[in-house]
Protein backbone atom coordinates (compact mmCIF):
# COMPACT_ATOMS: atom_id res chain seq x y z
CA UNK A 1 61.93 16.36 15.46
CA UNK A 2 60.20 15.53 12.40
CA UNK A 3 60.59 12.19 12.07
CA UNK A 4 59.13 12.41 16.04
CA UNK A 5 56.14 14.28 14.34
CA UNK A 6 55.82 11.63 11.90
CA UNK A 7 55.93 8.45 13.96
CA UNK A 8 52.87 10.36 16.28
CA UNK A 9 50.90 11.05 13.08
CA UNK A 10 51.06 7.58 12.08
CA UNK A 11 50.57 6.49 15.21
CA UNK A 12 47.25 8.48 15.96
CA UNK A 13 46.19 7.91 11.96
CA UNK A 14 46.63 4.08 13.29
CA UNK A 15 44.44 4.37 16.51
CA UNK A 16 42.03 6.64 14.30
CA UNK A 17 41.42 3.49 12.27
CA UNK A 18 41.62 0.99 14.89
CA UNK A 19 38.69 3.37 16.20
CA UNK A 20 36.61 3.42 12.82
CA UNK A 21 37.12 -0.27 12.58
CA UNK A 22 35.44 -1.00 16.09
CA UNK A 23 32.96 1.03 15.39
CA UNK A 24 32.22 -0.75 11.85
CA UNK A 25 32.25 -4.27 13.55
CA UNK A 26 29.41 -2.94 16.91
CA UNK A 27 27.72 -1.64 13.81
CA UNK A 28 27.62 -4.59 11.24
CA UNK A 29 26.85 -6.71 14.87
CA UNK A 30 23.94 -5.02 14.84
CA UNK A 31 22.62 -5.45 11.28
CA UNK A 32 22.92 -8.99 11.44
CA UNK A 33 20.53 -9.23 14.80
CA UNK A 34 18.23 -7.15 12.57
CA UNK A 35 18.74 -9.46 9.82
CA UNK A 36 18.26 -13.11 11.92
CA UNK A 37 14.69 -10.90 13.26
CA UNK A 38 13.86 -10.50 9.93
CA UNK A 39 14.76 -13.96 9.01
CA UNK A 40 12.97 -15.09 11.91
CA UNK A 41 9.76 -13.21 11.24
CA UNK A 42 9.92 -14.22 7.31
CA UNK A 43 10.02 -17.64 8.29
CA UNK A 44 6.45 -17.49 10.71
CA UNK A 45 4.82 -16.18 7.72
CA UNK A 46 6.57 -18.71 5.12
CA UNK A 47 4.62 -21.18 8.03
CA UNK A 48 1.11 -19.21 8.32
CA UNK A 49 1.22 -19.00 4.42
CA UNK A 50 1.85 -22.97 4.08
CA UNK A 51 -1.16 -23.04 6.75
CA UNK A 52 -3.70 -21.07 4.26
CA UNK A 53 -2.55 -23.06 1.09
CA UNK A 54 -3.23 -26.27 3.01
CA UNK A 55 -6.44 -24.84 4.02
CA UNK A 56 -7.32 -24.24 0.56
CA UNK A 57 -6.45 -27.26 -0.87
CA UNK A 58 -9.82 -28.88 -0.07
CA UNK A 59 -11.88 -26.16 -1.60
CA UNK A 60 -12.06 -27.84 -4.80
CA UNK A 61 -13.57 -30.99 -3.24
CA UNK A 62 -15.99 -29.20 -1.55
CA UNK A 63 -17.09 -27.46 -5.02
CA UNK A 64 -17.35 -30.57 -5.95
CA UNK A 65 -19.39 -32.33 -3.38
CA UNK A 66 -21.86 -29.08 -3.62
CA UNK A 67 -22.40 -30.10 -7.20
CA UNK A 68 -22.80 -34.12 -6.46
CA UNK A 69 -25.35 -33.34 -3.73
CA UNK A 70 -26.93 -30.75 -5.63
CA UNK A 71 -27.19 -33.59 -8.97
CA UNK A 72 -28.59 -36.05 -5.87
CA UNK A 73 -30.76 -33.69 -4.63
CA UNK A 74 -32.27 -33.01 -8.15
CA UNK A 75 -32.77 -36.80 -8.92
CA UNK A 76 -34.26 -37.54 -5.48
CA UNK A 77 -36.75 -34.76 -6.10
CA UNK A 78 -37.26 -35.61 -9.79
CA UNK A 79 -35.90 -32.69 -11.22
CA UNK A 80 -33.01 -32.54 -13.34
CA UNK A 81 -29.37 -31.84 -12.28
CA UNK A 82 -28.31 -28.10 -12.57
């Protein structure tokens, strides 16, 4: 009878872990659709930051077309350039 008793426990230790390692694999499943909706959000900012730097890029320019027209302005006038 014991080796009986023995060949059950192994066998229920064995569905026991067949049991923790389902469970394991539905719950790593669900990290990684958590972690492609991360990704997936990360990457629209990544795009609405690109957006804003391209955006800014011209901002120099414009400083620098302020100052031209405010040097043109001065000259037209006959007062000097700031």
């Amino acid at each position: 009878m014991s080796g009986r008793r023995a060949a059950l426990g192994a066998t229920g230790g064995l569905t026991l872990g067949l049991g923790v390692a389902g469970v394991v694999a539905v719950l790593l499943g669900r990290v990684a659709t958590v972690a492609s909706e991360i990704e997936r959000y990360a990457d629209d900012i990544r795009v609405g930051a690109e957006g804003i730097v391209d955006n800014l890029a011209g901002t120099g320019a414009l400083q620098r077309t302020g100052e031209l027209a405010a040097g043109v302005l001065a000259l037209v006038s006959g007062g000097e350039s700031p």
